[in-house]
C-alpha atoms as a PDB file:
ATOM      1  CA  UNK A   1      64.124 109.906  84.641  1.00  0.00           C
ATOM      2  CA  UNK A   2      64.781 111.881  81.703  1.00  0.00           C
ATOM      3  CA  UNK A   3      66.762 110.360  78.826  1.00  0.00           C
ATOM      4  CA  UNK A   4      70.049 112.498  79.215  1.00  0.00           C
ATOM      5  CA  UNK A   5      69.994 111.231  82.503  1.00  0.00           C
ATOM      6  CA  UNK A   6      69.728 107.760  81.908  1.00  0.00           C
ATOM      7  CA  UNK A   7      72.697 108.200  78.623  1.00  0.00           C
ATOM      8  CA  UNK A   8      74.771 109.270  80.854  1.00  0.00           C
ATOM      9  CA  UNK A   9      74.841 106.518  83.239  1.00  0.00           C
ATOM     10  CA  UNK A  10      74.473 103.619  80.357  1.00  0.00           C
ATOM     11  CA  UNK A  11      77.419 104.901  78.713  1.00  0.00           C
ATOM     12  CA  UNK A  12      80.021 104.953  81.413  1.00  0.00           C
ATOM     13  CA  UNK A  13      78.406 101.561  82.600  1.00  0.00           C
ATOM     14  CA  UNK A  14      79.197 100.210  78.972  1.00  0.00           C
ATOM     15  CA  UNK A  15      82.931 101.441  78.901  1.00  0.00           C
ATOM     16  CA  UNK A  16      82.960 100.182  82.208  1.00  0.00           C
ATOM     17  CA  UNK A  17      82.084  96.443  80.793  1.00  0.00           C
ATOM     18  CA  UNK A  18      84.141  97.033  77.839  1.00  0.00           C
ATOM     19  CA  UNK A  19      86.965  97.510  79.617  1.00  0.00           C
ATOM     20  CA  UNK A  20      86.551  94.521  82.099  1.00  0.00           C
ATOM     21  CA  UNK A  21      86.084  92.229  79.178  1.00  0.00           C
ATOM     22  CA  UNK A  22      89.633  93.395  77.230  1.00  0.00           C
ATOM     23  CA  UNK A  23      91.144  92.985  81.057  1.00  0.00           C
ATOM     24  CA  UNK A  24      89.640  88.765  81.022  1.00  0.00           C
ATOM     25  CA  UNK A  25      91.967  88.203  77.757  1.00  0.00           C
ATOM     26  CA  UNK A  26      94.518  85.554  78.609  1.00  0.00           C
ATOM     27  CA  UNK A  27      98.189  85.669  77.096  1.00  0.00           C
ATOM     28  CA  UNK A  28      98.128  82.573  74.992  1.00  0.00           C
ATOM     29  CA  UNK A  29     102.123  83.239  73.689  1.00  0.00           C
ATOM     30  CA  UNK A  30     104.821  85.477  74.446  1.00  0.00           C
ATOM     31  CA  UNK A  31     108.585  85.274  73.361  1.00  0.00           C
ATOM     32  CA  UNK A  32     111.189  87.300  74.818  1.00  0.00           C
ATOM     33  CA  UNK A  33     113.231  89.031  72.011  1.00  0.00           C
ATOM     34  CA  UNK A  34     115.122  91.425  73.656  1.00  0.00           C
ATOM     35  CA  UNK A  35     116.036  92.706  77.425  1.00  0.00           C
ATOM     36  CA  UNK A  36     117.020  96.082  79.110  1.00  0.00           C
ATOM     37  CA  UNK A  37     117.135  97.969  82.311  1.00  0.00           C
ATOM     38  CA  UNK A  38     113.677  98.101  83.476  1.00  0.00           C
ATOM     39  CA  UNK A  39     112.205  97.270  79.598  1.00  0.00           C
ATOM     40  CA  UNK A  40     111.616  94.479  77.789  1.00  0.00           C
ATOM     41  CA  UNK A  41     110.988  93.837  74.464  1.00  0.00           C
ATOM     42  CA  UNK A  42     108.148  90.609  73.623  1.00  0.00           C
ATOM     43  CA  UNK A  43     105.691  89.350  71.055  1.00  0.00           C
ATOM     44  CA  UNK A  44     102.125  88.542  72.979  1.00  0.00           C
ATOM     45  CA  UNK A  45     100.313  86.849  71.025  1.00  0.00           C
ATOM     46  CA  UNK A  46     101.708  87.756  67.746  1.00  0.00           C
ATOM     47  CA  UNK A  47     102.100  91.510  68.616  1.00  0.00           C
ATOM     48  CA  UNK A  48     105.355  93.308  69.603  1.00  0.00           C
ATOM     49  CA  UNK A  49     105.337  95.299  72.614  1.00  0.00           C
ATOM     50  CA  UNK A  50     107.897  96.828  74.966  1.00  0.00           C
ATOM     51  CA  UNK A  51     106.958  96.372  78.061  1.00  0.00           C
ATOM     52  CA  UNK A  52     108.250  99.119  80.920  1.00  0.00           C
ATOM     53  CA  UNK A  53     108.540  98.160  84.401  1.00  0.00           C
ATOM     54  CA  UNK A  54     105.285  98.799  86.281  1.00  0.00           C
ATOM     55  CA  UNK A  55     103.028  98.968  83.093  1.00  0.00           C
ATOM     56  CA  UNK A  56     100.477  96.774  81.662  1.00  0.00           C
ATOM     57  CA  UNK A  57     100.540  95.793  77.924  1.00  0.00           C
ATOM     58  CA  UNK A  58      96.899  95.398  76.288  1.00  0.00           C
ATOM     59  CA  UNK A  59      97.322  91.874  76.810  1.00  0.00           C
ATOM     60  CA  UNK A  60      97.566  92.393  80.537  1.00  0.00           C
ATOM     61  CA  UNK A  61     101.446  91.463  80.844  1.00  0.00           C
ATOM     62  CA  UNK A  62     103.055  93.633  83.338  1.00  0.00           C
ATOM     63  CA  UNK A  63     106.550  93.911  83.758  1.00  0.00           C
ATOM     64  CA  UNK A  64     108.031  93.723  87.461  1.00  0.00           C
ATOM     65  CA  UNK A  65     111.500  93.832  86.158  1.00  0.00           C
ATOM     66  CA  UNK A  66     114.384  93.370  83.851  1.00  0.00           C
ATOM     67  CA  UNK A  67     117.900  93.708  82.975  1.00  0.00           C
ATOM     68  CA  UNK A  68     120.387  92.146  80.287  1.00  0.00           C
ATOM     69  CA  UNK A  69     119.612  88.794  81.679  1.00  0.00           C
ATOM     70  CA  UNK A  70     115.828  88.006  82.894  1.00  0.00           C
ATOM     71  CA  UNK A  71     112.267  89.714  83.074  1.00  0.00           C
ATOM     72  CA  UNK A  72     109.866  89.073  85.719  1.00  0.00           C
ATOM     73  CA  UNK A  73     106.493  89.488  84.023  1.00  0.00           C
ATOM     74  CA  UNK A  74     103.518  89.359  85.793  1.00  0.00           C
ATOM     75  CA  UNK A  75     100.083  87.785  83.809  1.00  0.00           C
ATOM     76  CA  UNK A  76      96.931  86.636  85.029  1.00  0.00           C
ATOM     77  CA  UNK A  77      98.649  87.512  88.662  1.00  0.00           C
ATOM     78  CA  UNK A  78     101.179  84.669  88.313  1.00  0.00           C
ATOM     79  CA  UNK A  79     105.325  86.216  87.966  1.00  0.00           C
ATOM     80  CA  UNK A  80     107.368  84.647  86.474  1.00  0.00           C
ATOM     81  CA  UNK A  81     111.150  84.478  85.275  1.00  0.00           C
ATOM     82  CA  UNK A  82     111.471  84.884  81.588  1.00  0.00           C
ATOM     83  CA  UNK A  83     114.797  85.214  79.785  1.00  0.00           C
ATOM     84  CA  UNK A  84     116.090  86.038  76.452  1.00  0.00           C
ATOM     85  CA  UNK A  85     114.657  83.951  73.894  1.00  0.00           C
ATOM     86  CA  UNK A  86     112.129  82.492  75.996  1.00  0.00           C
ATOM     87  CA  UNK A  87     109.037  80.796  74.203  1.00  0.00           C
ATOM     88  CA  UNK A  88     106.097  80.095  76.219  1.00  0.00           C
ATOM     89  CA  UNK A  89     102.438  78.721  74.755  1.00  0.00           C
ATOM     90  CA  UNK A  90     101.797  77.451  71.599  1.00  0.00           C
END
């Protein structure tokens, strides 16, 4: 096997594992500061992020839902019901 064979399968193989290791961070904090129609606005971790129903934050959070009222936010595969001013973690 020639060697610009063999670079280019080792360097989709290493996005490949760099991406799988980003996806196996866990959400240690998130705080609801502010919610919309389908968009919520949260701090993960320390980081702001608005979150848009049916996409995934860096962290891994995906938003289900929202409205004035609640968020259903998805992480680690578990949903759950987060409303304004919510702190969860430590």
């Amino acid at each position: 096997m020639d060697l610009s064979k063999l670079i280019n399968i080792i360097i989709p193989l290493s996005f490949l594992m760099l991406l799988v290791s980003f996806s196996a961070i866990a959400v240690e904090k998130i705080v609801i500061n502010g919610l919309f129609k389908d968009k919520a606005i949260v701090t993960i971790d320390g980081k702001q992020r608005v979150l848009k129903k049916g996409k995934v934050s860096p962290e891994g959070a995906l938003l289900i839902g929202a409205n004035s009222k609640q968020a259903i936010i998805e992480i680690e595969g578990n949903q759950e019901v987060y409303t304004l001013g919510t702190h969860l973690g430590s």
